[in-house]
C-alpha atoms as a PDB file:
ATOM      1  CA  UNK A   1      84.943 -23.666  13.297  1.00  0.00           C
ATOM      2  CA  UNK A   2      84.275 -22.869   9.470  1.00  0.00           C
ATOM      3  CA  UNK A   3      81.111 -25.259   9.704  1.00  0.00           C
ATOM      4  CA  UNK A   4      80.406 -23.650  12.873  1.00  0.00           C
ATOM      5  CA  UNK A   5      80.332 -19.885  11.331  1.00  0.00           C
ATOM      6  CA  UNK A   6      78.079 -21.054   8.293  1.00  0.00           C
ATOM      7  CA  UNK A   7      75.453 -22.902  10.657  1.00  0.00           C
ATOM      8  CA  UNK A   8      75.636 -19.334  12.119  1.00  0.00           C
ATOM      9  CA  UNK A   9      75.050 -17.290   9.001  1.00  0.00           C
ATOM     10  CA  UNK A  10      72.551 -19.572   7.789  1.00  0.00           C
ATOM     11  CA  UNK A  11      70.940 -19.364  11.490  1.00  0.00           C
ATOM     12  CA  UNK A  12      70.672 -15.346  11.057  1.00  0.00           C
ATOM     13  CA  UNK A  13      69.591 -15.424   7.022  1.00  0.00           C
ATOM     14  CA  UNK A  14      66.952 -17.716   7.886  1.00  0.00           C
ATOM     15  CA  UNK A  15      65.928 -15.307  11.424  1.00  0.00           C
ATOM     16  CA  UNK A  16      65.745 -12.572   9.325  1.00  0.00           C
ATOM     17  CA  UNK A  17      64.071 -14.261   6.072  1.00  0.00           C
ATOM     18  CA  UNK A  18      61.192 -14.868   8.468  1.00  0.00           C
ATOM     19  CA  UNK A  19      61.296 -11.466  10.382  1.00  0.00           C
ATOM     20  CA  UNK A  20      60.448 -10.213   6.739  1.00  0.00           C
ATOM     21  CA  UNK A  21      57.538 -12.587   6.087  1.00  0.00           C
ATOM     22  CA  UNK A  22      56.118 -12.066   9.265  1.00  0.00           C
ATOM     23  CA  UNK A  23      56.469  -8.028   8.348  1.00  0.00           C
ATOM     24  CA  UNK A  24      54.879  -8.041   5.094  1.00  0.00           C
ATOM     25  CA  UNK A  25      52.027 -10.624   6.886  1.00  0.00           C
ATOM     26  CA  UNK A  26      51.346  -7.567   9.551  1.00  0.00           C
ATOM     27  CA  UNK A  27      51.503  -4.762   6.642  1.00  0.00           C
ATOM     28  CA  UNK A  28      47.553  -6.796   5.510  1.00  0.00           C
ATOM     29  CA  UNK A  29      47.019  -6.643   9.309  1.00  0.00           C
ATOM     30  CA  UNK A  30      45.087  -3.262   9.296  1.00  0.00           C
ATOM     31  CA  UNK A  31      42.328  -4.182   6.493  1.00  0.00           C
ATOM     32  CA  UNK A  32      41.838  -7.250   8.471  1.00  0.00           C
ATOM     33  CA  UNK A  33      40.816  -5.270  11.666  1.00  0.00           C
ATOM     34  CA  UNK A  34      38.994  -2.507  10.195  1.00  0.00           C
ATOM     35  CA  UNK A  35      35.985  -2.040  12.002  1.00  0.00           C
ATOM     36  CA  UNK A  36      32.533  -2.659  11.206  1.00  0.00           C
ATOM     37  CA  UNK A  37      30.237   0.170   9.669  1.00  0.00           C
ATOM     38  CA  UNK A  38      28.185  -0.412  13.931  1.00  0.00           C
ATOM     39  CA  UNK A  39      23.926   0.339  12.233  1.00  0.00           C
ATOM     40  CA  UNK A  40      21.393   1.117  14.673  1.00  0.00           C
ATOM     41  CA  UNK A  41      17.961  -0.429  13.747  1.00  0.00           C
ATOM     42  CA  UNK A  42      14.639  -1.308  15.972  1.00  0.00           C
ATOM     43  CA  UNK A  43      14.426  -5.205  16.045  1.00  0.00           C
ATOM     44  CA  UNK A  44      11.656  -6.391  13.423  1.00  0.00           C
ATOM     45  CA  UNK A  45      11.950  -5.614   9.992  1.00  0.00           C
ATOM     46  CA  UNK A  46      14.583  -2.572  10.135  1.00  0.00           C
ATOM     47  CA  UNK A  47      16.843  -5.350  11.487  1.00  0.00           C
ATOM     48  CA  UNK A  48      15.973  -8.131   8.989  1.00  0.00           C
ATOM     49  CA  UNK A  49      16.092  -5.505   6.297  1.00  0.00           C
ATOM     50  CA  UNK A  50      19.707  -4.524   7.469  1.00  0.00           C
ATOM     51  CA  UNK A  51      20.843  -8.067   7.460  1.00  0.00           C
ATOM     52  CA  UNK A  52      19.828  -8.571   3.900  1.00  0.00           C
ATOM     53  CA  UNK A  53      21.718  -5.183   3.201  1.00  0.00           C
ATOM     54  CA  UNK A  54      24.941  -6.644   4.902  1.00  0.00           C
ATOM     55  CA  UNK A  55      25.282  -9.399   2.761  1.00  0.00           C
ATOM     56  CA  UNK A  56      24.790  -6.913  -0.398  1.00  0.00           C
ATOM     57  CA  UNK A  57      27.345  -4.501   1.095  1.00  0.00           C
ATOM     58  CA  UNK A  58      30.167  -7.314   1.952  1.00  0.00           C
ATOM     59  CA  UNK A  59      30.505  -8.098  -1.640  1.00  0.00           C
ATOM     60  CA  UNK A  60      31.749  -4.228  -1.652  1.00  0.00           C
ATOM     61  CA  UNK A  61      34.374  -4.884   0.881  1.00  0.00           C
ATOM     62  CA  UNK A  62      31.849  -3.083   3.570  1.00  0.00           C
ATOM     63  CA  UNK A  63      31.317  -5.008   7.228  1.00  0.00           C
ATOM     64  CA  UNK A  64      28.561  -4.013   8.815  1.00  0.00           C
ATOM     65  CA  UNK A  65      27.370  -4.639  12.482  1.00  0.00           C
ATOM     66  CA  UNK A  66      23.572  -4.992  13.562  1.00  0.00           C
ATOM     67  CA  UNK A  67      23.052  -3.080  16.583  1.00  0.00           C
ATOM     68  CA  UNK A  68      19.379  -3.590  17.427  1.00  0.00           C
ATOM     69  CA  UNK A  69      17.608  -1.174  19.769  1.00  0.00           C
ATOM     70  CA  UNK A  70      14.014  -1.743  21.725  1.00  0.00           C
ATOM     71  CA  UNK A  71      12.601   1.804  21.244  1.00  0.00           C
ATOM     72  CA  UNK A  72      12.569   4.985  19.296  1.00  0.00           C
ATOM     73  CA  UNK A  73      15.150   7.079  21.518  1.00  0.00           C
ATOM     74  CA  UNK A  74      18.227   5.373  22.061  1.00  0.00           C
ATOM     75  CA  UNK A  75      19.254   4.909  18.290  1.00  0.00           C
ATOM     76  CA  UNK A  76      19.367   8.594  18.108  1.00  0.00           C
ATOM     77  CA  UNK A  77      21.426   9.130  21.725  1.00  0.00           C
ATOM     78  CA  UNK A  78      23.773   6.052  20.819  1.00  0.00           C
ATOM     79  CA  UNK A  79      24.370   8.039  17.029  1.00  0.00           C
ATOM     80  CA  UNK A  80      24.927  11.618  18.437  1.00  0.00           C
ATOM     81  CA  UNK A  81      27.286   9.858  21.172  1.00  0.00           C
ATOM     82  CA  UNK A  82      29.316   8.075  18.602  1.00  0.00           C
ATOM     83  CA  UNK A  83      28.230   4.624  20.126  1.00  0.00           C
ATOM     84  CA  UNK A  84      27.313   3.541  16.782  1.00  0.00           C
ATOM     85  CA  UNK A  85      27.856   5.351  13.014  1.00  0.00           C
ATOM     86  CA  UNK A  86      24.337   4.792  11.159  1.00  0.00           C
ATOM     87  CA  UNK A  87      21.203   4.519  12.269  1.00  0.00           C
ATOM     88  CA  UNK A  88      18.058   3.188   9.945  1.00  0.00           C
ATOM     89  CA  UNK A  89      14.801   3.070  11.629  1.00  0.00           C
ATOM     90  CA  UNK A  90      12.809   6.526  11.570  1.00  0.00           C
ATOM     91  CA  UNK A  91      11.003   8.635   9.258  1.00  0.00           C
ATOM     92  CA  UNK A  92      12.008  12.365   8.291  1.00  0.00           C
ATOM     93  CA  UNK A  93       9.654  14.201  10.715  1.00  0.00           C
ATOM     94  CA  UNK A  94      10.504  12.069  13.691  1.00  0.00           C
ATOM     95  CA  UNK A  95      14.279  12.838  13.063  1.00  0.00           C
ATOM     96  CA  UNK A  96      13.448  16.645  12.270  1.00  0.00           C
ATOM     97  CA  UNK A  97      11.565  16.502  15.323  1.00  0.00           C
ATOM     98  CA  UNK A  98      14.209  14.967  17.845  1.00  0.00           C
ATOM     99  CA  UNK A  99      16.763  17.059  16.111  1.00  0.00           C
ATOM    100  CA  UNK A 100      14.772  20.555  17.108  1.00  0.00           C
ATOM    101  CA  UNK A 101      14.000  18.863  20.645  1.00  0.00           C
ATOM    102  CA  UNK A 102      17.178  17.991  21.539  1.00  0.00           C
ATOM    103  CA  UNK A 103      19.884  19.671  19.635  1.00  0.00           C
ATOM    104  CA  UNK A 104      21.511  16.055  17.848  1.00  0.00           C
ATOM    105  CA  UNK A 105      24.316  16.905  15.329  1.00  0.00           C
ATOM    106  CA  UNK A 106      22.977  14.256  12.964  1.00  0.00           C
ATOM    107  CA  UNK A 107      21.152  14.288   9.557  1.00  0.00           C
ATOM    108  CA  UNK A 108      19.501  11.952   7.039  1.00  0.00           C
ATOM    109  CA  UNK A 109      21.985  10.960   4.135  1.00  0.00           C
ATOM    110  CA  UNK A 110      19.333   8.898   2.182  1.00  0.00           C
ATOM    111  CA  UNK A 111      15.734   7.523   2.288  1.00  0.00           C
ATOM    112  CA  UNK A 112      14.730   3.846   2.973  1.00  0.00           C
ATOM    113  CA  UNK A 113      11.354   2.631   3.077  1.00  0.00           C
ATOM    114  CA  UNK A 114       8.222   3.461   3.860  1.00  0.00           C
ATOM    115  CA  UNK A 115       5.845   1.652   6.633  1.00  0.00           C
ATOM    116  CA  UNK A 116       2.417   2.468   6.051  1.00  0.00           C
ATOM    117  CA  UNK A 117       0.768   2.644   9.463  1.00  0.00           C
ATOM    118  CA  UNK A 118      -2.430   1.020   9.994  1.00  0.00           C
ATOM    119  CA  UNK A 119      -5.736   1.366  11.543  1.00  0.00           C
ATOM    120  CA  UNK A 120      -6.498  -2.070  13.502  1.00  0.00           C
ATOM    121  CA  UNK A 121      -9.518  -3.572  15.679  1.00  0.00           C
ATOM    122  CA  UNK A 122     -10.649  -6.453  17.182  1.00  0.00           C
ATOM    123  CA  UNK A 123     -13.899  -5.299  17.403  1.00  0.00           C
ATOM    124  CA  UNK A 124     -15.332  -3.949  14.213  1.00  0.00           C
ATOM    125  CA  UNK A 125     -14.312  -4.701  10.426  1.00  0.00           C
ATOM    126  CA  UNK A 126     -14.901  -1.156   8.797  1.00  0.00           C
ATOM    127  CA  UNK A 127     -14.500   2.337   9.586  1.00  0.00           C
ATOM    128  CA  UNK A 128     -17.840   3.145   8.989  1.00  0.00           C
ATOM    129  CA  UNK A 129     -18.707   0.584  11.822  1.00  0.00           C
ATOM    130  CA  UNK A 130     -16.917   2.781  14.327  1.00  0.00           C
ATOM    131  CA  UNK A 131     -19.293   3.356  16.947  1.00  0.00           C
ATOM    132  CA  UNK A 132     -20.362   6.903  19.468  1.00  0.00           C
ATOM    133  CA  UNK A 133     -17.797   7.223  22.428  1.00  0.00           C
ATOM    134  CA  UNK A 134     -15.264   4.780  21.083  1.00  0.00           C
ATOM    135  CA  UNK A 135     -11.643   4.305  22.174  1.00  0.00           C
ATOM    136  CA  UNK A 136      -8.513   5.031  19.993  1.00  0.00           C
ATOM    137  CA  UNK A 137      -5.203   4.554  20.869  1.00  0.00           C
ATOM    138  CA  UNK A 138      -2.321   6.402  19.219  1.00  0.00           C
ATOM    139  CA  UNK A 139       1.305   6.798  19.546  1.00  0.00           C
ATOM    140  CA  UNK A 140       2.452   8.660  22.637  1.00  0.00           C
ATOM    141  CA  UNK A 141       5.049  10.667  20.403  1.00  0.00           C
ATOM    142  CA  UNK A 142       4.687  14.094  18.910  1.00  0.00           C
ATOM    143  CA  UNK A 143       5.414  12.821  14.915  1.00  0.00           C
ATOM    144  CA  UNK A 144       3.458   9.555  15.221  1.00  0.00           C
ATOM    145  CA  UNK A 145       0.691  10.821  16.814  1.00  0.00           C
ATOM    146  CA  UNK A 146       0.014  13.011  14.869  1.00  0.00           C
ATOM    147  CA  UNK A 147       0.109  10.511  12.241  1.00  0.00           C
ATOM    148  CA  UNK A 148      -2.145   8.582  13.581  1.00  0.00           C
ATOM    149  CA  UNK A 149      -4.036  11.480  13.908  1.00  0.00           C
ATOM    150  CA  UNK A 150      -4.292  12.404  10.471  1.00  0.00           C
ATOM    151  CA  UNK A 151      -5.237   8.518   9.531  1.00  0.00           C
ATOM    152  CA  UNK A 152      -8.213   9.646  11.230  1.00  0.00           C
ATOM    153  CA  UNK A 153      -8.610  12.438   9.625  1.00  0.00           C
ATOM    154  CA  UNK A 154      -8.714  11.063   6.750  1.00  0.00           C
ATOM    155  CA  UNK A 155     -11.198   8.179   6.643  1.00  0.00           C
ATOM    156  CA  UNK A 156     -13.405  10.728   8.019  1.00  0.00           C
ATOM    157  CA  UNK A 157     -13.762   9.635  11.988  1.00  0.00           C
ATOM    158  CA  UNK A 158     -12.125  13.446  13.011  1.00  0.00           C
ATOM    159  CA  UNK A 159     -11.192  16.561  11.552  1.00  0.00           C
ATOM    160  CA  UNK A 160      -8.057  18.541  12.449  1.00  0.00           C
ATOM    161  CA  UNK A 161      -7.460  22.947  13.052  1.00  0.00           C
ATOM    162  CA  UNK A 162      -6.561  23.817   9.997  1.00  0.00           C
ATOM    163  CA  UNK A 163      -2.588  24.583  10.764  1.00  0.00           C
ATOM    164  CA  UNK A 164      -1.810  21.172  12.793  1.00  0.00           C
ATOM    165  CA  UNK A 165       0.431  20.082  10.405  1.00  0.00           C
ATOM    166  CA  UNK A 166       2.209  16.941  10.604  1.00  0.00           C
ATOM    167  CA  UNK A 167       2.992  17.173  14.461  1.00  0.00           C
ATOM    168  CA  UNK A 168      -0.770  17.581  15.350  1.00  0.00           C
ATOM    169  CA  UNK A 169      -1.869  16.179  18.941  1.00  0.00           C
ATOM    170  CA  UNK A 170      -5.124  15.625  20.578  1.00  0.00           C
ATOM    171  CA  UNK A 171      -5.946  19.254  21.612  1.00  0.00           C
ATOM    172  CA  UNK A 172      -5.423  19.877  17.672  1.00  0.00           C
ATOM    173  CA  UNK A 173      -9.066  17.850  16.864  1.00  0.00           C
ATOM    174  CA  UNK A 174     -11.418  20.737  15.645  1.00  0.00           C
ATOM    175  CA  UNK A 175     -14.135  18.176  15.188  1.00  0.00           C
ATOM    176  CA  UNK A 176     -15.022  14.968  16.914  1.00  0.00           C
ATOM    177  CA  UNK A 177     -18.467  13.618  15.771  1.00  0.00           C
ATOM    178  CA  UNK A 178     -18.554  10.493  17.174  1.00  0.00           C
ATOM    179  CA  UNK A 179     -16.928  11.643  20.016  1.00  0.00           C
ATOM    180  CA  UNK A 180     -14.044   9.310  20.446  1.00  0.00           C
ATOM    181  CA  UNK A 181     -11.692   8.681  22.943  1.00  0.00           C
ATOM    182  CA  UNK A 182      -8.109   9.494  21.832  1.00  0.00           C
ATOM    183  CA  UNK A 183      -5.726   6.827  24.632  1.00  0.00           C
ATOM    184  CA  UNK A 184      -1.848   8.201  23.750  1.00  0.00           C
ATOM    185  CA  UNK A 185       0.517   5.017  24.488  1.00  0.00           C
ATOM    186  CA  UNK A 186       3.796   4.221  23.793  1.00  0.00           C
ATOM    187  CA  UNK A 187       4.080   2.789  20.358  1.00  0.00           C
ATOM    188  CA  UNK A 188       5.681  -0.558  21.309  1.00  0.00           C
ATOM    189  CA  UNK A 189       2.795  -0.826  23.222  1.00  0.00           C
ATOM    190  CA  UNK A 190      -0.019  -0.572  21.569  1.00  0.00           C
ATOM    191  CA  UNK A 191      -0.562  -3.513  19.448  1.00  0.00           C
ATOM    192  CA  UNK A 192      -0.884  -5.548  23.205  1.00  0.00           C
ATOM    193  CA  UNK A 193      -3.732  -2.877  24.069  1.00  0.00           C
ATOM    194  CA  UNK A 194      -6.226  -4.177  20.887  1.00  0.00           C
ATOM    195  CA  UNK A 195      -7.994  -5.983  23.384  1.00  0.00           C
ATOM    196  CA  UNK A 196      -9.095  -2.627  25.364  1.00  0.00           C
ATOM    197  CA  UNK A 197      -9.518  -0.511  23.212  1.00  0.00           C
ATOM    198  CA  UNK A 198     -11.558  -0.245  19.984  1.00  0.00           C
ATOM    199  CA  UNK A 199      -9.344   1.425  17.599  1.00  0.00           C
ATOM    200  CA  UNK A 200      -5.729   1.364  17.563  1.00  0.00           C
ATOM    201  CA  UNK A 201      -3.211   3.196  15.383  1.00  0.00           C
ATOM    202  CA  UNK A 202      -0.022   0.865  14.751  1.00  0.00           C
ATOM    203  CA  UNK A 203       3.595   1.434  12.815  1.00  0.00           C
ATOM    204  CA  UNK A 204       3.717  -1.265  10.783  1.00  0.00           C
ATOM    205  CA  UNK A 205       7.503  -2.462  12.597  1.00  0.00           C
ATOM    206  CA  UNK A 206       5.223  -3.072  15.793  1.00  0.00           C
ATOM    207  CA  UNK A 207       2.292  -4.442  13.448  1.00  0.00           C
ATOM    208  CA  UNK A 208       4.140  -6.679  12.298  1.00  0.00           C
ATOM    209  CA  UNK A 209       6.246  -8.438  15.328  1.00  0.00           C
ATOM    210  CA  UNK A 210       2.756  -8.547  16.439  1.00  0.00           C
ATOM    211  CA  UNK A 211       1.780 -10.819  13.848  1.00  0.00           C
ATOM    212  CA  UNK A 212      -0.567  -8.114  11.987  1.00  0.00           C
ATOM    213  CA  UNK A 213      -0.201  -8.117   8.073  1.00  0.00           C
ATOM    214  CA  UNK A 214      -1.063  -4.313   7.524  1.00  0.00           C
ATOM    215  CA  UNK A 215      -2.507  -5.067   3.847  1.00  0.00           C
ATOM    216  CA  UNK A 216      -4.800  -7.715   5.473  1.00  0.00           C
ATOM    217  CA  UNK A 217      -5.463  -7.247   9.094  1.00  0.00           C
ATOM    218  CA  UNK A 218      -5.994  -3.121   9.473  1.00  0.00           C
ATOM    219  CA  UNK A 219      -9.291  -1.371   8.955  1.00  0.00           C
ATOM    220  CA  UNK A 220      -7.131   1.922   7.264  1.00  0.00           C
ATOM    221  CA  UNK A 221      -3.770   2.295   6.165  1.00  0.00           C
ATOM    222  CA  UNK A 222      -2.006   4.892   4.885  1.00  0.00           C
ATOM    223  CA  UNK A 223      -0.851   4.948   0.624  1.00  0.00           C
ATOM    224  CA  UNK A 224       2.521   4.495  -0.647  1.00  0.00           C
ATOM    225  CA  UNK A 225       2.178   8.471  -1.378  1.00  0.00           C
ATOM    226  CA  UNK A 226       3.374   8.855   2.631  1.00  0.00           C
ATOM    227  CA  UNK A 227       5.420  11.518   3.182  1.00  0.00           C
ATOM    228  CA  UNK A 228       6.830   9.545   6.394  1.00  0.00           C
ATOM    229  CA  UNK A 229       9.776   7.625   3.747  1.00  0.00           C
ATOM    230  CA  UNK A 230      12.075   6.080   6.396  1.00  0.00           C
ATOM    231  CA  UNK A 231      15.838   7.563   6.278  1.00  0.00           C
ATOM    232  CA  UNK A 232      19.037   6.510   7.357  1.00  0.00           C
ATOM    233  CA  UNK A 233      21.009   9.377   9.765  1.00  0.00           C
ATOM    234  CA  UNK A 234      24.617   9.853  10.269  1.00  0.00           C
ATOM    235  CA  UNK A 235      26.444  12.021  12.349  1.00  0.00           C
ATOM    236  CA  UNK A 236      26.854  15.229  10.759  1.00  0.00           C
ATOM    237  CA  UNK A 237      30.638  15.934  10.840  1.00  0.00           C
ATOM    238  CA  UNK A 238      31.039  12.564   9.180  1.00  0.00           C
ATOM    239  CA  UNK A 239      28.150  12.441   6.506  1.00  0.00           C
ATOM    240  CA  UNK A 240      31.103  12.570   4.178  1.00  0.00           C
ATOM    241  CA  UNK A 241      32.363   9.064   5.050  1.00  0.00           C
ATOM    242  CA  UNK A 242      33.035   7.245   1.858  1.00  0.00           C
ATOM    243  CA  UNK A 243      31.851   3.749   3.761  1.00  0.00           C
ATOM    244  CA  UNK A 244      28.083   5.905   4.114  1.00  0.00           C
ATOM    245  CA  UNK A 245      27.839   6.030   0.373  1.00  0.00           C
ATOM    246  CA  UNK A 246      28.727   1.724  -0.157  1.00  0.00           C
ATOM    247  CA  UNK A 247      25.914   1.773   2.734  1.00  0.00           C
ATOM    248  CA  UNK A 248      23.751   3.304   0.590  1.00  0.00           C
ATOM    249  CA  UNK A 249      24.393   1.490  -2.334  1.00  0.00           C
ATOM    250  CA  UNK A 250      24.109  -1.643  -0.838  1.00  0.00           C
ATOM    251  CA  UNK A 251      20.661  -0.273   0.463  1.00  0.00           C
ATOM    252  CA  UNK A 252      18.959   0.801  -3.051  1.00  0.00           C
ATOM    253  CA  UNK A 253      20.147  -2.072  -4.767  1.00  0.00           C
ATOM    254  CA  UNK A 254      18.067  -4.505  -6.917  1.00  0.00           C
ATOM    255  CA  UNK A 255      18.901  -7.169  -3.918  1.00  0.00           C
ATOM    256  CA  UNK A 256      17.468  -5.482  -1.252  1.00  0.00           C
ATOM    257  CA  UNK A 257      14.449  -4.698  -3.263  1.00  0.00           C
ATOM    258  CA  UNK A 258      13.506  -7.940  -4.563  1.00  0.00           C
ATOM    259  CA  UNK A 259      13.973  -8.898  -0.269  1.00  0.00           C
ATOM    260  CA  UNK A 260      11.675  -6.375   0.667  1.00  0.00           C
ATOM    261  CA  UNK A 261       8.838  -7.606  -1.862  1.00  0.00           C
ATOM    262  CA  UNK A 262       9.443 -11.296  -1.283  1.00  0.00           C
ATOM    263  CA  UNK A 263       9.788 -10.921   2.051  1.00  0.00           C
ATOM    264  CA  UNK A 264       6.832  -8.241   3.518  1.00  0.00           C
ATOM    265  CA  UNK A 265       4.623  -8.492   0.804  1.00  0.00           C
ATOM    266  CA  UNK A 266       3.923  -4.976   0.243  1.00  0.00           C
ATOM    267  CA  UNK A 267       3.500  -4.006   3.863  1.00  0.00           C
ATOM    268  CA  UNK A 268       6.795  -2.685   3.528  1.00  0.00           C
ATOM    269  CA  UNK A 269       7.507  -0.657   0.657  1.00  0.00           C
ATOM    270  CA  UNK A 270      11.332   0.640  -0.711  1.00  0.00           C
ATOM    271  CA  UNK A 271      11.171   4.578  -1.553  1.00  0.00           C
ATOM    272  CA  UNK A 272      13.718   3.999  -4.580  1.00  0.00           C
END
């Protein structure tokens, strides 16, 4: 009976020795489930830029997930829903612009990059070759049109009313000499219209899933003085998020740099 009652004892020290391990083993439980920092990005070079940043931000003890989008709108709607918690994929103006349009609780928390946009043709090699009546296809969308716009403007082929600002559209062209065309498409589209048309205005993202090298293949580009710098947006009740500012870090460091050189060759170009 006595060897009975220790077997018993023992039994119960050893049930609870283990309950203990197996308590202090779910007490590490939490950090191992923490979710992943969920960033928005169009697919191209936002997203193969973000997967270079989330293997600088892991060594920081920061997980981040891809979430790759197909057009300009839904990274915003998926941020200002809480479907994701970044987004990294648009310029300042765009965001301002989407933010006065549509009332989005979100703000930029840091700049990124810049991607000039081009001028490209498949049917003349120079600006100056641009001939009467031509066709020139631009962005569809209020802040990239008007980019496109003032690419134009620039190399000389229009000139703009003197207020159009950033967000200038067709109807804003003062002066047309050579009386081109202006075709508005959606952006993703345009690099497949180069064969109809004879000028087309492309963001370098597009440009370059294309296969267009913007410092080789376009006709015009815009400097690395730009004002449209890329940004990453957060929701605005949680720009505070200490995760946002490893993000960041992991973003403007030497790593990520030296990736973007290497890797696009100065089409792409980092704003820090």
């Amino acid at each position: 009976m006595r060897k009975f009652a220790k077997y018993i004892a023992l039994s119960v020290a050893l049930v609870f020795s283990l309950s203990l391990l197996a308590g202090c083993g779910s007490q590490k439980a939490p950090a191992a489930s923490e979710k992943p920092l969920k960033v928005g990005v169009t697919a191209g070079p936002h997203a193969e830029i973000l997967d270079a940043v989330k293997k600088v931000a892991e060594k920081d003890g920061l997980k981040i997930e891809v979430v790759e989008f197909n057009d300009y709108i839904q990274p915003n709607v998926a941020l200002n829903q809480g479907d994701i918690d970044v987004n990294s994929y648009q310029h300042q103006p765009f965001l301002d612009n989407q933010i006065k349009d549509r009332g989005y609780q979100i703000q930029s928390v840091a700049k990124t990059v810049i991607f000039p946009m081009g001028i490209y043709s498949k049917k003349i090699k120079n600006i100056a070759d641009v001939q009467p009546g031509a066709t020139v296809a631009i962005p569809n969308d209020p802040t990239n049109g008007g980019r496109a716009l003032l690419i134009l403007e620039k190399v000389g082929l229009i000139k703009l009313k003197p207020n159009a600002g950033l967000s200038a559209t067709a109807a804003d062209i003062a002066e047309n000499p050579k009386n081109l065309k202006v075709k508005e498409l959606e952006a993703a589209q345009i690099p497949r219209s180069l064969d109809d048309v004879d000028l087309a205005a492309i963001n370098t993202n597009f440009a370059v899933v294309a296969g267009l090298v913007p410092t080789r293949d376009s006709i015009a580009i815009e400097d690395a003085n730009s004002p449209y710098a890329n940004v990453i947006a957060v929701r605005t009740k949680d720009k505070e998020n200490p995760a946002y500012q490893k993000l960041i870090k992991a973003y403007h460091s030497e790593e990520v740099k030296q990736f973007i050189n290497d890797h696009f060759k100065g089409s792409v170009v980092a704003t820090w």
